[in-house]
PDB file of N, CA and C in Angstrom:
ATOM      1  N   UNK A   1     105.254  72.578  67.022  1.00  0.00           N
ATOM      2  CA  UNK A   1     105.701  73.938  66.792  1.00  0.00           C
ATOM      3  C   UNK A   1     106.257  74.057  65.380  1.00  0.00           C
ATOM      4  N   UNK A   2     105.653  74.957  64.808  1.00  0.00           N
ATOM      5  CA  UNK A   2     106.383  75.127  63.473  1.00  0.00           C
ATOM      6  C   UNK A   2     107.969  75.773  63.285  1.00  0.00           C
ATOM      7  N   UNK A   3     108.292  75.294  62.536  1.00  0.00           N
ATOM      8  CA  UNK A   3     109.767  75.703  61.960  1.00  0.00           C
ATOM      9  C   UNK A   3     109.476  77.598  61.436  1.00  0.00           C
ATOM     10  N   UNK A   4     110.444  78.260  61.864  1.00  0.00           N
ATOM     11  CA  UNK A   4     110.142  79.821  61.223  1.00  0.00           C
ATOM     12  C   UNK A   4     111.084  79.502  59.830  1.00  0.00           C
ATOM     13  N   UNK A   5     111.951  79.254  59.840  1.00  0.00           N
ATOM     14  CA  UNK A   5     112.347  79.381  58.614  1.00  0.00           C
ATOM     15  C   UNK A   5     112.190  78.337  57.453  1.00  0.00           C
ATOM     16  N   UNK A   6     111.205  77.828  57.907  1.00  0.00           N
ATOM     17  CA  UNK A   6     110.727  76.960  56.519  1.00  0.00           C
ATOM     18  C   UNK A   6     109.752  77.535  55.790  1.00  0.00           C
ATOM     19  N   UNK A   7     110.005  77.561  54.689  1.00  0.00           N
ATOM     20  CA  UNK A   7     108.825  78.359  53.631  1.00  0.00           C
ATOM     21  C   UNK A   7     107.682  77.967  53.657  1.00  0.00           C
ATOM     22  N   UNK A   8     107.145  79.440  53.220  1.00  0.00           N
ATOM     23  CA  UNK A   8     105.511  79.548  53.410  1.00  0.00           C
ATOM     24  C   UNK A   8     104.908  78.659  52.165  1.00  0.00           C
ATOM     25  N   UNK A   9     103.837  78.304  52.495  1.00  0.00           N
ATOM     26  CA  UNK A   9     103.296  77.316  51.692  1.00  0.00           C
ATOM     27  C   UNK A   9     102.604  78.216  49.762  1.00  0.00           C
ATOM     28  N   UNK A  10     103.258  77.652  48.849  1.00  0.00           N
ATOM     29  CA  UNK A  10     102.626  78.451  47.755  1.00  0.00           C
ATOM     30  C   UNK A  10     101.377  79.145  47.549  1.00  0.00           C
ATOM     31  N   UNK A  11     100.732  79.897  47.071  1.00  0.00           N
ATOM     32  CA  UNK A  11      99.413  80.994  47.103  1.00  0.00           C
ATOM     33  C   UNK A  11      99.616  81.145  45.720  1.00  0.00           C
ATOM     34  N   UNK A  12      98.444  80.977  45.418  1.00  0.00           N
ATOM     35  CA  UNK A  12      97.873  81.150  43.827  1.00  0.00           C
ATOM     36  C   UNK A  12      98.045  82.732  43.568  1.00  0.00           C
ATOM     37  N   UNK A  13      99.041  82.852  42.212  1.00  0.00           N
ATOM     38  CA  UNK A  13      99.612  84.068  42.034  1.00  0.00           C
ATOM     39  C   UNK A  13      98.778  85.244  42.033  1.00  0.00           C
ATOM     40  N   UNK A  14      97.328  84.943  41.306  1.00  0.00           N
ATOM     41  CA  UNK A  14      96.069  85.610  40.765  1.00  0.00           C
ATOM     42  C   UNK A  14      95.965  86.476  42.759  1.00  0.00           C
ATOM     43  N   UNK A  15      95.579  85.731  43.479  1.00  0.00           N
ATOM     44  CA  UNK A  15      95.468  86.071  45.139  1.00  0.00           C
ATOM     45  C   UNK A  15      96.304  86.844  45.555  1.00  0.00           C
ATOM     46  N   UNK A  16      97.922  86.836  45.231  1.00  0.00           N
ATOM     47  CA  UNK A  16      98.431  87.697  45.627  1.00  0.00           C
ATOM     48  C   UNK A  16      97.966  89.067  45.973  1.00  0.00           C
ATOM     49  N   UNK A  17      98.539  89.893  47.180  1.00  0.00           N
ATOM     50  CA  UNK A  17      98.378  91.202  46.757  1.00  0.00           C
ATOM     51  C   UNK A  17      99.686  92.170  46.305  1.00  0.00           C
ATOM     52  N   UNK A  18      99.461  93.683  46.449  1.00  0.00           N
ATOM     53  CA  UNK A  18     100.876  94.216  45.671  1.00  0.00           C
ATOM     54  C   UNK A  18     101.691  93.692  46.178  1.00  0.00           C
ATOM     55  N   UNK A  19     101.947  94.003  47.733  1.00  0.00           N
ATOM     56  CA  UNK A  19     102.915  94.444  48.754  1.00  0.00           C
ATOM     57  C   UNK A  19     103.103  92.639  48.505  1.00  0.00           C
ATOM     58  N   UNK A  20     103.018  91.719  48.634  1.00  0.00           N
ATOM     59  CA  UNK A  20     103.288  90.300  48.592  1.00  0.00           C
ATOM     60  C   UNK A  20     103.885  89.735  47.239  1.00  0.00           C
ATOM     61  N   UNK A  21     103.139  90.261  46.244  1.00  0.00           N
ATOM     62  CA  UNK A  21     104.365  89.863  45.216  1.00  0.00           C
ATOM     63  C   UNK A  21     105.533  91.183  44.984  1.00  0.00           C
ATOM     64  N   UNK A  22     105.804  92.194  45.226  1.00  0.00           N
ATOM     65  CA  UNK A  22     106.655  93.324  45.349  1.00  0.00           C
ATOM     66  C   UNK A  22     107.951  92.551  46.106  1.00  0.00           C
ATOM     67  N   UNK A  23     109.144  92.461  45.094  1.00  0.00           N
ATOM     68  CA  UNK A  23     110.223  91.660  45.856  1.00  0.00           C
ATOM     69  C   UNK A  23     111.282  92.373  46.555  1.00  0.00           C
ATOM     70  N   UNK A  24     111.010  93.856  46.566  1.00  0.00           N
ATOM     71  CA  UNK A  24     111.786  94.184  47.275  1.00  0.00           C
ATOM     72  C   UNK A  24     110.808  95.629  48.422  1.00  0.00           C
ATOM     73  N   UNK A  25     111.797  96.059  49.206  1.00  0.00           N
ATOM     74  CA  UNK A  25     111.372  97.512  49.787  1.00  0.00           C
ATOM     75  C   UNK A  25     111.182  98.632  48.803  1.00  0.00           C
ATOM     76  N   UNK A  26     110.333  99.413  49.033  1.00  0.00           N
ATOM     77  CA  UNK A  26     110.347 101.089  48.393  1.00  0.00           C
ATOM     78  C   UNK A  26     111.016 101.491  49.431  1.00  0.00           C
ATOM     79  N   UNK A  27     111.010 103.018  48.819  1.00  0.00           N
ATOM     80  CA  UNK A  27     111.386 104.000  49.986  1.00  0.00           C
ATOM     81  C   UNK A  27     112.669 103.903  50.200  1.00  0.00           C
ATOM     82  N   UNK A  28     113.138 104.909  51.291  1.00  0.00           N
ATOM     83  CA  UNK A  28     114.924 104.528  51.740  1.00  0.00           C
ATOM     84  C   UNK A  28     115.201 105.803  50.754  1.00  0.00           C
ATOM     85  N   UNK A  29     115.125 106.623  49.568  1.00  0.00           N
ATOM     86  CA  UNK A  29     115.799 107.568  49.147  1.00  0.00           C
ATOM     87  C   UNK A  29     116.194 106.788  47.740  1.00  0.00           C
ATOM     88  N   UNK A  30     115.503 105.847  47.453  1.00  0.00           N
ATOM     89  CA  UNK A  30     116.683 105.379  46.088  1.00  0.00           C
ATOM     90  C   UNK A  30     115.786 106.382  45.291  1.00  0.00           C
ATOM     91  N   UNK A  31     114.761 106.917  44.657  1.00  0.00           N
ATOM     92  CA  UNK A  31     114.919 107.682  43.728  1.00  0.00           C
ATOM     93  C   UNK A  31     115.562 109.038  43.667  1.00  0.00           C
ATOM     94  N   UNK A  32     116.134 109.836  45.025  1.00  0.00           N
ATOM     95  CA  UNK A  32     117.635 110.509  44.785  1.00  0.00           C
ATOM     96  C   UNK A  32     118.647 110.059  44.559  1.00  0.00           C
ATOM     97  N   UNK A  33     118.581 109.190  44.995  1.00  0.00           N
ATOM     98  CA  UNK A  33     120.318 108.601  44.774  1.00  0.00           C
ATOM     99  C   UNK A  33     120.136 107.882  43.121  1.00  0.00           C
ATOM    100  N   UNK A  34     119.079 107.451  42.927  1.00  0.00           N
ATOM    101  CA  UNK A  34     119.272 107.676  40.969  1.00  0.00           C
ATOM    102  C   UNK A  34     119.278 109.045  40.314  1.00  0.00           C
ATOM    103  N   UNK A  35     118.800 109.502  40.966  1.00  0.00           N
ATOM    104  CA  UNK A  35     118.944 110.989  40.126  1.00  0.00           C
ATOM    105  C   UNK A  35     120.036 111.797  40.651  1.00  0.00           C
ATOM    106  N   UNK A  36     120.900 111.419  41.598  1.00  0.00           N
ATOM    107  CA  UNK A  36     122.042 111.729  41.618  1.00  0.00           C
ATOM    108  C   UNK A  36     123.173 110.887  41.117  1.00  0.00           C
ATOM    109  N   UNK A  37     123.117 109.836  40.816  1.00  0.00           N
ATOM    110  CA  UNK A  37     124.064 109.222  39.895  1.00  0.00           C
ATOM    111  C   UNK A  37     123.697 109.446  38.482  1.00  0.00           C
ATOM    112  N   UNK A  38     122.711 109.207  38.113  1.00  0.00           N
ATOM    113  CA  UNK A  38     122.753 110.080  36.752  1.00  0.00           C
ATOM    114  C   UNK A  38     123.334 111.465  36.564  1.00  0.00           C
ATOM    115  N   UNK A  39     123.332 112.002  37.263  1.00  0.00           N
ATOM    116  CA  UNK A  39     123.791 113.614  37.398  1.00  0.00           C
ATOM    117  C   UNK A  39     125.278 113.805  37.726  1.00  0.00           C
ATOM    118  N   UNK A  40     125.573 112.477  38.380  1.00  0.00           N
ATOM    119  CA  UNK A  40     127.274 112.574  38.493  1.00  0.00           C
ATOM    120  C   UNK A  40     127.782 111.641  37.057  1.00  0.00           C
ATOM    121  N   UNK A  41     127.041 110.877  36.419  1.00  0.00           N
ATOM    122  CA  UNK A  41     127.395 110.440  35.277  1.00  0.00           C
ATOM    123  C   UNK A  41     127.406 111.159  33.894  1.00  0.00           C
ATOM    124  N   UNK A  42     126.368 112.014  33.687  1.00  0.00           N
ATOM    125  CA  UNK A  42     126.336 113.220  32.987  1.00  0.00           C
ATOM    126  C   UNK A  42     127.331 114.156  33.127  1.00  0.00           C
ATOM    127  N   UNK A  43     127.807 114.864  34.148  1.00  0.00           N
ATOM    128  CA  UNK A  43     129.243 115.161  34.287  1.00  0.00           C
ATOM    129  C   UNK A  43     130.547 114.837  34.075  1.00  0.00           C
ATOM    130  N   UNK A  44     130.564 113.886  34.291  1.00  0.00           N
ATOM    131  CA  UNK A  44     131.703 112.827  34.167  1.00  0.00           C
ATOM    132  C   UNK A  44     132.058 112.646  33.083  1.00  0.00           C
ATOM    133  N   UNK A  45     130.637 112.577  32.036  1.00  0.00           N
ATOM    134  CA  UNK A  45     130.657 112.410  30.480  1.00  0.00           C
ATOM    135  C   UNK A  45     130.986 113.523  30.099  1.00  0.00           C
ATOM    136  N   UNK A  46     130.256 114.473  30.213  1.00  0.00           N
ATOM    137  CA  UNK A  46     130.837 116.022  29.644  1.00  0.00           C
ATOM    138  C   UNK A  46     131.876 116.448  30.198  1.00  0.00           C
ATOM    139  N   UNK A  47     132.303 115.754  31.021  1.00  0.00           N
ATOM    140  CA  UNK A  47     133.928 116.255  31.603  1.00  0.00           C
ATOM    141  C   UNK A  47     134.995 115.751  30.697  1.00  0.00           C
ATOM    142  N   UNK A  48     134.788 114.281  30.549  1.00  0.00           N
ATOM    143  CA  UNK A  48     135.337 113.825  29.652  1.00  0.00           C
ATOM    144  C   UNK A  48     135.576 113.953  28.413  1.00  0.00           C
ATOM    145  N   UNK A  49     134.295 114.396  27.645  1.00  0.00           N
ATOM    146  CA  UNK A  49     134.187 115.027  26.348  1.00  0.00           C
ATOM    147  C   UNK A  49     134.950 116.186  25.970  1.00  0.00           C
ATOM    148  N   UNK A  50     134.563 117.238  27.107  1.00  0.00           N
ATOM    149  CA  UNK A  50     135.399 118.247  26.995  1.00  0.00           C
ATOM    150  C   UNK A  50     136.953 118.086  26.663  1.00  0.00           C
ATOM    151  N   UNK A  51     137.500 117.097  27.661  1.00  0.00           N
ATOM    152  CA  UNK A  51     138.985 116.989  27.526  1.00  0.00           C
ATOM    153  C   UNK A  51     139.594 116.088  26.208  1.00  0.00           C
ATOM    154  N   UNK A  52     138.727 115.603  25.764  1.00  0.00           N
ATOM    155  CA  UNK A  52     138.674 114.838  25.136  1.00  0.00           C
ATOM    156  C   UNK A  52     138.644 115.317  23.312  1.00  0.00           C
ATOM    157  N   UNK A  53     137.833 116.181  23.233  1.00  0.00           N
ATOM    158  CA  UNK A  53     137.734 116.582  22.011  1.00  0.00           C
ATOM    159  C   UNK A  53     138.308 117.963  22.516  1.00  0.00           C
TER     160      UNK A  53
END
């Protein structure tokens, strides 16, 4: 019986496909939540600026 958590045996990089060399998940909402932290950082800056100068 094989071990599950022993690593998979190396694959010639060229063979790979996307989804196999891709090291993480897509999806889930992270490109709102970057474009909402940019957008709360842009504020923050011009909030600051304002008080500032």
């Amino acid at each position: 019986m094989m071990d599950k958590t022993a690593p998979m045996p190396a694959k010639d990089p060229e063979a790979l496909s996307t989804n196999e060399v891709r090291q993480g998940e897509t999806g889930h909402g992270v490109r709102y939540m970057l474009i909402f932290s940019l957008g709360a950082a842009v504020v923050a800056l011009a909030a600051a600026w304002v008080f500032v100068v």
